[in-house]
Protein backbone atom coordinates (compact mmCIF):
# COMPACT_ATOMS: atom_id res chain seq x y z
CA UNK A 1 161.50 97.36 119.45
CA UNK A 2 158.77 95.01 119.75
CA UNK A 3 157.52 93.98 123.16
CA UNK A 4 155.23 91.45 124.77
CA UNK A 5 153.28 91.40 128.34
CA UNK A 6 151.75 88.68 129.83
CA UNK A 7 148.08 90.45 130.57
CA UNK A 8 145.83 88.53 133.56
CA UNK A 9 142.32 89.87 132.66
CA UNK A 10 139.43 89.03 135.26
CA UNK A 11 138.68 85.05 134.32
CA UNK A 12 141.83 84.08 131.30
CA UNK A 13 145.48 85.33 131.07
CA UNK A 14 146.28 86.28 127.22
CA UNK A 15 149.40 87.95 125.81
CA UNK A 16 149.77 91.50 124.50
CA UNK A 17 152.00 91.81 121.49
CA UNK A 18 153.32 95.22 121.10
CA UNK A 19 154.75 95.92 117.98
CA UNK A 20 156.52 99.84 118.93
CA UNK A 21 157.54 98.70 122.02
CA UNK A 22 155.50 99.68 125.42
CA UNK A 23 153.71 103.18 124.97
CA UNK A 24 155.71 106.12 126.38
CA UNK A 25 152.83 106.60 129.09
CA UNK A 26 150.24 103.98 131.23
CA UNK A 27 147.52 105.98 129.71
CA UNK A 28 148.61 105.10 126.57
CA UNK A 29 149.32 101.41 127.89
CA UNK A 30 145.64 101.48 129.04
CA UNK A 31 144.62 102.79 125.68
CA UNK A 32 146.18 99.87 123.90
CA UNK A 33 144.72 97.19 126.51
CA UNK A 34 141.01 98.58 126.36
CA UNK A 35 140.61 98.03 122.76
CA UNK A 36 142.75 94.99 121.83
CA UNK A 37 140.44 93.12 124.21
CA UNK A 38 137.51 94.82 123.83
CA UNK A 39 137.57 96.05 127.85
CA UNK A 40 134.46 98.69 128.21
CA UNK A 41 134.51 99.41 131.85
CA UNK A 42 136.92 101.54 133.74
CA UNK A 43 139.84 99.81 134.90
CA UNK A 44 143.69 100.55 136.36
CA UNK A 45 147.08 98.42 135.58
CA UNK A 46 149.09 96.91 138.16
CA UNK A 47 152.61 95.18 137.25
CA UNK A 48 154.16 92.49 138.96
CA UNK A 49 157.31 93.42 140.64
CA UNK A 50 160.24 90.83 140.65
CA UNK A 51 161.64 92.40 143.95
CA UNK A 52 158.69 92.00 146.30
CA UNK A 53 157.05 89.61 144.44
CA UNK A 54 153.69 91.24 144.08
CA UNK A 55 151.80 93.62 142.61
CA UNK A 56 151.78 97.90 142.50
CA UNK A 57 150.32 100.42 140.55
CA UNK A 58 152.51 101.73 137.83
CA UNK A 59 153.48 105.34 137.64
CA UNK A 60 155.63 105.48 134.48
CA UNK A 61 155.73 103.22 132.01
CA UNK A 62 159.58 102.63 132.31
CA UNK A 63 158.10 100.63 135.37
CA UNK A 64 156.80 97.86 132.83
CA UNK A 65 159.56 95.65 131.24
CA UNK A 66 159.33 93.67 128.20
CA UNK A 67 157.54 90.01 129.12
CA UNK A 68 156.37 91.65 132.28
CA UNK A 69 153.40 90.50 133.58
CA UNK A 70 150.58 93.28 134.43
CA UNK A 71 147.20 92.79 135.70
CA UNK A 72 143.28 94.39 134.65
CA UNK A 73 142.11 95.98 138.00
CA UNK A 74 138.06 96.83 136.99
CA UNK A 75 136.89 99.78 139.10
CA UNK A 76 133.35 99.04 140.59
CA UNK A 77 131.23 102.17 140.14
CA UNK A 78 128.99 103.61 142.77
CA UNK A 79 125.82 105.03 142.04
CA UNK A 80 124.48 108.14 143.81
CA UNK A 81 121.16 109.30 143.68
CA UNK A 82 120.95 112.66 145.34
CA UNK A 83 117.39 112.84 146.17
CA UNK A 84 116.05 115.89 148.46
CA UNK A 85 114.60 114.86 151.86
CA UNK A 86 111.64 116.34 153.85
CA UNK A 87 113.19 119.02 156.32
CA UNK A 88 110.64 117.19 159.14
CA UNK A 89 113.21 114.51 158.91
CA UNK A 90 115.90 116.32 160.33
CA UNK A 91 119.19 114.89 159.95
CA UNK A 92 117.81 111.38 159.97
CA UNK A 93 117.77 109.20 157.35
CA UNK A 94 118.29 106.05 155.27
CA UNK A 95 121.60 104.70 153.99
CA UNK A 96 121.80 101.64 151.44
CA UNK A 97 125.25 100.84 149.78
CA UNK A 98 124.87 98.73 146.88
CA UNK A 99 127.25 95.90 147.98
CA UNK A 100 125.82 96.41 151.81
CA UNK A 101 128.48 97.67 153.00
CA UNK A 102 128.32 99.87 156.45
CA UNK A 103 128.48 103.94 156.04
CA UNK A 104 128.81 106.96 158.30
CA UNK A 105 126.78 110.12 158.34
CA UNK A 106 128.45 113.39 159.78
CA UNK A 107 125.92 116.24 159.97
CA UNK A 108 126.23 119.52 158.86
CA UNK A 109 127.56 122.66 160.80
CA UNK A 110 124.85 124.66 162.54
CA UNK A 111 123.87 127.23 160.06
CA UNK A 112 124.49 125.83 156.82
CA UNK A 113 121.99 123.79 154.34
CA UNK A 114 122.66 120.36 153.56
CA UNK A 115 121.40 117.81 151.31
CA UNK A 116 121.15 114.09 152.19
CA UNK A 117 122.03 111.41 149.88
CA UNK A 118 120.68 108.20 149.90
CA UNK A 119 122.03 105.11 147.35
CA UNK A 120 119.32 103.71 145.73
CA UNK A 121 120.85 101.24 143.31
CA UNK A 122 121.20 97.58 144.48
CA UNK A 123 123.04 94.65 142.48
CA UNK A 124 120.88 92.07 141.31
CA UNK A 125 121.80 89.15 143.57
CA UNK A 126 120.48 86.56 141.36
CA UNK A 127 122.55 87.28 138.13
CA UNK A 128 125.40 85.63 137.42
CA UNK A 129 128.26 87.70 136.09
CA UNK A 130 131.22 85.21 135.45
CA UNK A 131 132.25 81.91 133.84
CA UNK A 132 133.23 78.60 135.42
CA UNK A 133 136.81 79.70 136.88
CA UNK A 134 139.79 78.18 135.77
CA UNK A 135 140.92 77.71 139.59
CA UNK A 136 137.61 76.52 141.04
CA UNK A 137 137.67 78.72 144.34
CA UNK A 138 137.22 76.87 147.63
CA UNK A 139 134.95 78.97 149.83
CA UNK A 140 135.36 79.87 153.17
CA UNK A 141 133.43 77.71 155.05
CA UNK A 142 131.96 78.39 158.86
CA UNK A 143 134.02 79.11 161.98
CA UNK A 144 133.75 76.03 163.62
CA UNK A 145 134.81 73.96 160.30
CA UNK A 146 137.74 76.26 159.41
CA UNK A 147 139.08 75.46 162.92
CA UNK A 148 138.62 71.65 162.46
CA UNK A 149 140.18 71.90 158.88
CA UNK A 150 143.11 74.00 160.34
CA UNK A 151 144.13 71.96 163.03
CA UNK A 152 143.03 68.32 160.82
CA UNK A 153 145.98 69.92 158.71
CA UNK A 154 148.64 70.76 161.06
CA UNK A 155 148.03 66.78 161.86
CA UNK A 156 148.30 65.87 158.52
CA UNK A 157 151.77 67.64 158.13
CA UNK A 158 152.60 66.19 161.54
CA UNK A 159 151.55 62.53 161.58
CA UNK A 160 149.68 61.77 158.20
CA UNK A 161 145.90 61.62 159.86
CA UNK A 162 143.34 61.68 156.64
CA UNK A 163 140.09 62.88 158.22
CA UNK A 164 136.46 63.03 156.86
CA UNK A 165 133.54 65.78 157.26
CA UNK A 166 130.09 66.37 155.49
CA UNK A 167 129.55 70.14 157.13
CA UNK A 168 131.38 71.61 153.86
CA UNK A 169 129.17 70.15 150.84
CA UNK A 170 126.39 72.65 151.15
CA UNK A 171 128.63 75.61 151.25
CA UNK A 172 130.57 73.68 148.13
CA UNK A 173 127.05 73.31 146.06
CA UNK A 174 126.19 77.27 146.81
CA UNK A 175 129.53 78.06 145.87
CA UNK A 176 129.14 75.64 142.36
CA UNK A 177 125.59 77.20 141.89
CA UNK A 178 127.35 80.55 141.30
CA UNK A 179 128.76 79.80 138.48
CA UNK A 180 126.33 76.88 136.87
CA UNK A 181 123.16 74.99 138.14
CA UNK A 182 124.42 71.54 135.91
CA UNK A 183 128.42 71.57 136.46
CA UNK A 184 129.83 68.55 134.11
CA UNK A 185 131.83 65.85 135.71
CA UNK A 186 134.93 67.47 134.91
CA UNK A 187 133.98 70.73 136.57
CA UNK A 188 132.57 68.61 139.67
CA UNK A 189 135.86 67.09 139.40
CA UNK A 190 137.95 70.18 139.34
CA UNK A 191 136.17 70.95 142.74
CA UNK A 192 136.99 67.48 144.54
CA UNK A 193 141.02 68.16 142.97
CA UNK A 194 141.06 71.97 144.51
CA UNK A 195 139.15 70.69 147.45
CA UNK A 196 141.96 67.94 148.44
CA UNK A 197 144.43 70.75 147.01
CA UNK A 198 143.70 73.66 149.88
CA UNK A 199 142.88 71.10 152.47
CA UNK A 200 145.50 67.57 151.95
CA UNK A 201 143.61 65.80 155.06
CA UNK A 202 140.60 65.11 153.23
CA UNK A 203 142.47 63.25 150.95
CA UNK A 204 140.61 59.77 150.43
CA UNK A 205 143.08 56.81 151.03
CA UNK A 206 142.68 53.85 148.78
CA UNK A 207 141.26 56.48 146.20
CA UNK A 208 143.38 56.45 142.86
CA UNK A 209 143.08 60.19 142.57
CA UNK A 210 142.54 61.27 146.48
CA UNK A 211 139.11 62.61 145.81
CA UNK A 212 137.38 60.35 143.57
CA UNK A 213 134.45 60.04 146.50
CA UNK A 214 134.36 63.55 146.86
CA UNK A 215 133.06 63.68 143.24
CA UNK A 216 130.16 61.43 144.26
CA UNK A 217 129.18 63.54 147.23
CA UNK A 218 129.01 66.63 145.45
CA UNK A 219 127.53 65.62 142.90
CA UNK A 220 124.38 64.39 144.91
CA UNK A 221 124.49 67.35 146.89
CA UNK A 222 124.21 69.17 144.07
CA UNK A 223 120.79 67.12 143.25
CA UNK A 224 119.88 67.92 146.79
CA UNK A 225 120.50 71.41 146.28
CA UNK A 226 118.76 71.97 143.20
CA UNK A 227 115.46 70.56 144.70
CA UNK A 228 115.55 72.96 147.47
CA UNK A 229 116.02 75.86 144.68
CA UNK A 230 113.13 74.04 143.35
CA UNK A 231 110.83 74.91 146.39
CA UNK A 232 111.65 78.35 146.16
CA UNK A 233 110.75 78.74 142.11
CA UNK A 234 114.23 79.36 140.53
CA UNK A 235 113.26 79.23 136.96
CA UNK A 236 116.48 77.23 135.72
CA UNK A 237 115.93 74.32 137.95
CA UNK A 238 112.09 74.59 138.11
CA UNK A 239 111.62 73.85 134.13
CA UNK A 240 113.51 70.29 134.57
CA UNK A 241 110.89 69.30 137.58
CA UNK A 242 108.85 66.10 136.81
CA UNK A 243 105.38 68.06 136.34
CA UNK A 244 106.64 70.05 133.56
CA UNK A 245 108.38 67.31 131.65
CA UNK A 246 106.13 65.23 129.04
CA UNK A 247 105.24 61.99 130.17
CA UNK A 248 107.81 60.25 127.97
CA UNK A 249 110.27 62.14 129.27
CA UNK A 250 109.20 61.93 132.80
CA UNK A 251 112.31 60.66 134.45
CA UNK A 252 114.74 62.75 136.66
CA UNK A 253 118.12 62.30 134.33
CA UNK A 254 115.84 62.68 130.95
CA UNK A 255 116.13 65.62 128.57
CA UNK A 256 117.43 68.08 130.74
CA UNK A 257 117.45 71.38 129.60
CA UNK A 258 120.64 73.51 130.49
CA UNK A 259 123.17 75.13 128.90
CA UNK A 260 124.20 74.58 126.06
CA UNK A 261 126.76 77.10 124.79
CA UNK A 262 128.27 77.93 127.92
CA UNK A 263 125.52 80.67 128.98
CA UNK A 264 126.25 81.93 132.42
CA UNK A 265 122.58 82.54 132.98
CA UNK A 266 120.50 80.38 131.59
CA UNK A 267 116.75 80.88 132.69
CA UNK A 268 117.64 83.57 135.07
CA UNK A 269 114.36 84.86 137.42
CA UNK A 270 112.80 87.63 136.44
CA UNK A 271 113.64 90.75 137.57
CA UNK A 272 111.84 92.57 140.35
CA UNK A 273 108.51 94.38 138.78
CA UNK A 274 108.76 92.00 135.32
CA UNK A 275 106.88 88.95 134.36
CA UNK A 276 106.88 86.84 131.43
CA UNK A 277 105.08 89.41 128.88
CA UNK A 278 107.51 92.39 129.73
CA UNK A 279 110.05 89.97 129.50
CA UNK A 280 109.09 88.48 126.02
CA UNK A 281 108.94 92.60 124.77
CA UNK A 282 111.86 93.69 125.96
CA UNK A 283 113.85 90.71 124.68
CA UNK A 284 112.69 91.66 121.24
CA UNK A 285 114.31 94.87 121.30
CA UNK A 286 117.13 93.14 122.86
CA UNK A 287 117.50 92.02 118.97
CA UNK A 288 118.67 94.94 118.19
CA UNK A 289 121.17 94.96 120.57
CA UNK A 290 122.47 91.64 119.99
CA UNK A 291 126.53 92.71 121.77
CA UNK A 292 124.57 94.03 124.88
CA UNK A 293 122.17 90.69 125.13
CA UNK A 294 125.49 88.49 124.17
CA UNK A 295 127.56 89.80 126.72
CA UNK A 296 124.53 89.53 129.59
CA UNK A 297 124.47 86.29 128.69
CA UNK A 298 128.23 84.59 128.55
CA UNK A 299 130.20 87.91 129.86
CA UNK A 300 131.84 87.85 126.86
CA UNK A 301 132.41 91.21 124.23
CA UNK A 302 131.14 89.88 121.22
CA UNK A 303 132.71 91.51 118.95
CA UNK A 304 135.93 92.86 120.16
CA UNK A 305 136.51 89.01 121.10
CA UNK A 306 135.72 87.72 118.17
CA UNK A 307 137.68 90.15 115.83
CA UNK A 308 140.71 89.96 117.82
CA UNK A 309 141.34 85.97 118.01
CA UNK A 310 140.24 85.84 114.22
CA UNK A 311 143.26 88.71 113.86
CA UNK A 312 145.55 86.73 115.67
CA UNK A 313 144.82 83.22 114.56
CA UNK A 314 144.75 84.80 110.62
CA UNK A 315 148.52 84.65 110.34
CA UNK A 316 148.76 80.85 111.13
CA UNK A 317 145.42 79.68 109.73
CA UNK A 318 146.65 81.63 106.19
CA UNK A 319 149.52 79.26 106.99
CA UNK A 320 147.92 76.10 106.74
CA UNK A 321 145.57 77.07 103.46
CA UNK A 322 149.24 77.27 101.72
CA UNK A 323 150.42 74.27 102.49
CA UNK A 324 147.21 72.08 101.68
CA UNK A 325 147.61 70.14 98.70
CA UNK A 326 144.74 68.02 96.42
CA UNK A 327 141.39 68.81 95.56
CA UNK A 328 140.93 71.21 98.76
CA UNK A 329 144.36 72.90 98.25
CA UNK A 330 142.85 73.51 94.67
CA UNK A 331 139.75 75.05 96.38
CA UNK A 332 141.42 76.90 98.57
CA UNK A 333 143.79 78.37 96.44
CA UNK A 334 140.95 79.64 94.16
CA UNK A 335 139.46 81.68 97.38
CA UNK A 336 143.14 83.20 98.28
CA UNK A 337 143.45 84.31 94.40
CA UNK A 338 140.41 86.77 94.57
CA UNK A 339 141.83 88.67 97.23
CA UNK A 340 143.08 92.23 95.76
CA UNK A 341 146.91 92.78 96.51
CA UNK A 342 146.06 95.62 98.24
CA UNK A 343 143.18 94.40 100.40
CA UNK A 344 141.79 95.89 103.85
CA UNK A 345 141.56 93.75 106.58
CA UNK A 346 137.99 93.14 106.36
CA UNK A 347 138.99 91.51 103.08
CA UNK A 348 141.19 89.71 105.06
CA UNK A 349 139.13 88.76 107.23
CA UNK A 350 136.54 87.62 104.49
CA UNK A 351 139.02 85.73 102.76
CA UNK A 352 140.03 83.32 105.68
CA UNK A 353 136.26 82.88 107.05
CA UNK A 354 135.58 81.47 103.98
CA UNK A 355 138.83 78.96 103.91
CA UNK A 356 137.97 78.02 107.14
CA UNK A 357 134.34 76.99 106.14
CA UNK A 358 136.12 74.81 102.82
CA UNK A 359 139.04 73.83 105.21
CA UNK A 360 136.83 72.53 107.65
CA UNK A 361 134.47 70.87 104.59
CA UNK A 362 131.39 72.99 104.81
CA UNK A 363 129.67 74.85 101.97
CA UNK A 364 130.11 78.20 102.26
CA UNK A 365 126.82 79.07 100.70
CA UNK A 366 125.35 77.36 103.02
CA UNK A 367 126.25 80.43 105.51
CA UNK A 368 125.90 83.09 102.99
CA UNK A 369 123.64 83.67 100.03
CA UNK A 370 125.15 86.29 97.88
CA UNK A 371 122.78 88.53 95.30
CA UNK A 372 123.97 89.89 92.49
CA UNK A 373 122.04 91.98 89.97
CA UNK A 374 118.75 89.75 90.84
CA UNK A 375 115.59 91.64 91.16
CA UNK A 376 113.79 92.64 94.08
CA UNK A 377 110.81 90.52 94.41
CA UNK A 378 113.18 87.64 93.79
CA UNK A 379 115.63 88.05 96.54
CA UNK A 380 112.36 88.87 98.88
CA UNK A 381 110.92 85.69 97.89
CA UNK A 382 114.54 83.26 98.27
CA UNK A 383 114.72 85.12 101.81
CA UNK A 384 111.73 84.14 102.71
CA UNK A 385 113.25 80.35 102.94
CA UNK A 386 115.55 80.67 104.92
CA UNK A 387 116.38 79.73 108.29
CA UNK A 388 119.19 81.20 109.30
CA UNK A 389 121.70 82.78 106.94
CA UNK A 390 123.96 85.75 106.28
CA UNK A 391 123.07 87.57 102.99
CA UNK A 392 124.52 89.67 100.91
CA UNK A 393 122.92 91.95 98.52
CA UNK A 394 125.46 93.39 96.35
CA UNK A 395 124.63 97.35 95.35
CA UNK A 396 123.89 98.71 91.30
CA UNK A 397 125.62 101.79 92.40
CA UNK A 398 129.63 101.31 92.08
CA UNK A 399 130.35 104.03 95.14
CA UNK A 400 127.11 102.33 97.37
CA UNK A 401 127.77 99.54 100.00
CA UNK A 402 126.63 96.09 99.85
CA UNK A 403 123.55 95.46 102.10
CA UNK A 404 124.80 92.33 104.44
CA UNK A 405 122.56 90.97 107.07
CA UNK A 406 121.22 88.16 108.99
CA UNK A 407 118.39 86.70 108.53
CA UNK A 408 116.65 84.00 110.57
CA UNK A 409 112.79 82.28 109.52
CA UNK A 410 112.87 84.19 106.65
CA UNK A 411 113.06 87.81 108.88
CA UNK A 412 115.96 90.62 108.58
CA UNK A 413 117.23 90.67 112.06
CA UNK A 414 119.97 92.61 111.18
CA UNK A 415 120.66 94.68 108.25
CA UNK A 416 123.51 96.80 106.91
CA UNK A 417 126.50 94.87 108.91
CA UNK A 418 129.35 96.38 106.76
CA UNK A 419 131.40 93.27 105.99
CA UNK A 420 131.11 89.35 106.12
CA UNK A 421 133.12 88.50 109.30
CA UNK A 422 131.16 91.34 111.55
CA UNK A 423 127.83 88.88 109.75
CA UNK A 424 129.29 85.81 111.29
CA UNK A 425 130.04 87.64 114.52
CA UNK A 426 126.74 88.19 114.28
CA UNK A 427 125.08 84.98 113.49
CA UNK A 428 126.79 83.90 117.03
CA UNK A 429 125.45 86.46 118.73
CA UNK A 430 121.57 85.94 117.26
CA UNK A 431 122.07 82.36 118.28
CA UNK A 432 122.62 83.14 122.07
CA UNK A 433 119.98 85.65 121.83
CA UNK A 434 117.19 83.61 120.20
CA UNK A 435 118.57 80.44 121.84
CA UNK A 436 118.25 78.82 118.63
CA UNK A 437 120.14 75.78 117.71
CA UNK A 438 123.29 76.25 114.89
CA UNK A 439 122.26 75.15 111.54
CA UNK A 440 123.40 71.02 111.11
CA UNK A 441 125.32 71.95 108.03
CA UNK A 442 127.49 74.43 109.82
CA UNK A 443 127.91 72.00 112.39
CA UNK A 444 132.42 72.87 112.72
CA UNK A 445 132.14 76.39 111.39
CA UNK A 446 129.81 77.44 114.22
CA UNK A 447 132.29 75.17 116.35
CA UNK A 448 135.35 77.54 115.66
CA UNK A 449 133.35 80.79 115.97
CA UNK A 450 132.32 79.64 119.43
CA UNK A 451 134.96 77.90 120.80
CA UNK A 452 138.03 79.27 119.26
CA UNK A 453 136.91 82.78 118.38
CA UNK A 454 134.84 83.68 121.13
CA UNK A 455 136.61 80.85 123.81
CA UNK A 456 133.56 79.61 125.03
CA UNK A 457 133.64 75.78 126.11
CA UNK A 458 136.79 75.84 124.28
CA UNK A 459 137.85 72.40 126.01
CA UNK A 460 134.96 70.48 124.95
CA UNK A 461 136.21 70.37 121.08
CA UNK A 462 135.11 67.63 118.30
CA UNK A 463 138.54 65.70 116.78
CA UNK A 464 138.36 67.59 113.81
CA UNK A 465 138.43 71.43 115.52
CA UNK A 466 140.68 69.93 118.16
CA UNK A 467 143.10 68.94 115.22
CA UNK A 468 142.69 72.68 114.18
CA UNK A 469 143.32 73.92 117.31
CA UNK A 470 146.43 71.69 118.26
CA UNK A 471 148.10 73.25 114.59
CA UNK A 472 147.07 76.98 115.46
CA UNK A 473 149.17 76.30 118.76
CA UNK A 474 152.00 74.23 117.46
């Protein structure tokens, strides 16, 4: 019997369709969860009870009832380095936990050999590691402006009193600055609405939306803030100072550069001991590893992402490819009839990229240049041209695998990708690497992959992929 859970991962909610029913076990469960989204870390499953309202670790699965909601738990690792200590030292020694938190020493019976341990590793403070929450979360702010806020409240509730106070826009820019350096108006926005939200006697009378001068102030804070990061050399705020702006361009609003694709770090610093040069090598090899370098830079699993909301939109999308009539329907149908009857799913999968790219009214060669029984120096020589494409080399042999790559400025970045919608995976993933700009042409097809596929800045849609989205949903 089939079943579905409601699944609250660490910054979306999605919905886990389980065609036998919930697995006789939670390892099983936790099987099933790690790879339909693509979840590499260790983890445990809590489930939300209806009885106390909250949440509890599962022992059985008869726990978990169909459209029961359950929730990812990551475990944080701790890193031990056990590292022998001179014996001069005696039982003194140095202690470092990794998130700074406090630890106790006990020292060994009299008689017996010890070793002591000391924890080396140390998060890097400056790296981002989420997106812009859904829920903006209001910090906690300082003693002393806590206790105003609490009782400003309780007089809120009591008599109505609005009240005003400027000590909480720095610790509201830090707070921003975690998760971007440029928030949008709408994400400034989203602050000023949870802002009034948690704390009702800030609300701004006279204001059609209550906060509509919070907005302003945090947005100029966030100005002031990023020239202070300025004096201290943060790269991502640093390369949009006047000095190292053109002199057309020299104006404080002009050709910013940001983000673009929703990176969560965009110009990070470097890391302790690296400079530009070891920087520029090791993001070369970083090529090679485009998942690794993808996910460092949005927090997002390439490729178990991608796959899986291409799986689930297939269904529907196939859907609407049937029911188009006229000149496209006519194109379209010619793309469905190739498919074998007994295709795999990466024929699947093959099949609807390519609709999508004619649905959407892009040329699908301009994506993917196919080679078939052309000679060597030939395809060498059309490669050469491009800028960035997938290709596919089709094999003499009838048993041998096509060769399918990317390619970018006429170089193989990658080579021997298997099928056409890992490729396009792919391509996304180069993109974010390379920060290079999607080809013009592809202008909606990158669009989907990025926004629909991979849910990054997936409320920021053109009319056209918005119209694709709304009938995917409907």
């Amino acid at each position: 019997m089939e079943a579905k859970l409601r699944v609250i991962l660490t910054d979306q909610i999605e919905k886990l369709v389980l065609p036998s029913g919930i697995p006789p076990t939670v390892e099983e469960l936790k099987t099933v969860v790690k790879e339909t989204f693509g979840i590499l870390e260790d983890f445990s499953l809590q489930y939300l009870d209806s009885e106390f309202e909250d949440y509890f670790t599962p022992h059985t699965s008869d726990q978990i009832k169909n459209k029961d909601t359950i929730k990812i738990v990551h475990t944080v690792p701790v890193i031990l380095n056990l590292l022998p200590l001179d014996e001069s030292l005696g039982s003194s020694f140095d202690l470092q936990s990794t998130d700074n938190d406090s630890a106790s020493y006990a020292e060994s019976p009299a008689g017996t050999s010890s070793q002591d341990t000391s924890i080396l590793s140390r998060r890097n403070a400056t790296k981002r590691c989420q997106q812009w929450s859904k829920q903006f979360p209001i910090p906690g702010f300082s003693y002393e402006t806590e206790l105003y806020l609490e009782r400003a409240t309780e007089d809120y509730k009591k008599n109505g009193t609005l009240v005003t106070t400027s000590k909480i826009k720095t610790d509201l820019a830090e707070t921003i600055y975690i998760y971007t350096a440029y928030p949008s108006s709408a994400q400034i926005s989203d602050v000023a609405e949870e802002l009034v939200k948690k704390y009702p006697c800030l609300t701004e009378p006279g204001s059609y939306s209550g906060y509509y001068g919070w907005q302003q102030s945090i947005k100029y804070k966030m100005a002031n803030y990023r020239t202070k990061l300025r004096g201290y050399g943060v790269p991502e705020v640093m390369c949009n100072a006047l000095k190292h702006k053109s002199p057309a361009n020299q104006k404080s609003a002009k050709s910013i550069k940001k983000t673009r694709k929703a990176e969560v770090n965009y110009l990070p610093p470097y890391p302790a001991g690296e400079d530009e040069e070891s920087q520029v090598q090791e993001r070369i090899q970083l090529l090679t590893e485009i998942q690794d370098e993808f996910h460092r830079i949005t927090t997002v699993h390439l490729e178990p992402k991608f796959m899986s909301k291409l799986d689930e939109y297939t269904p529907r999308l196939l859907k609407i490819f049937h029911s188009k009539g006229g000149t496209m329907g006519l194109r379209l149908q010619a793309i469905l009839l190739k498919a074998p009857s007994n295709h795999s799913i990466s024929v699947t999968r093959d099949v609807v990229i390519r609709c999508l790219m004619v649905y959407l009214g892009e040329a699908t060669d301009q994506l993917l240049k196919e080679y078939d029984g052309a000679d060597e120096d030939s395809v060498s020589q059309d490669l050469a041209v491009q800028q960035m494409k997938i290709f596919n080399i089709k094999t003499t042999t009838p048993e041998g695998p096509d060769d399918i790559g990317v390619i970018v400025e006429g170089v193989k970045v990658l080579t021997d990708l298997g099928d056409f919608a890992r490729a396009c995976c792919m391509v996304i993933g180069v993109a974010y690497a390379a920060n290079l700009a999607y080809p013009k042409e592809l202008r909606y097809t990158m669009e989907v992959f990025q926004k629909l596929f991979l849910e990054l800045d997936s409320s920021n849609l053109s009319p056209k992929v918005n119209s694709l989205k709304n009938k995917l949903l409907a």
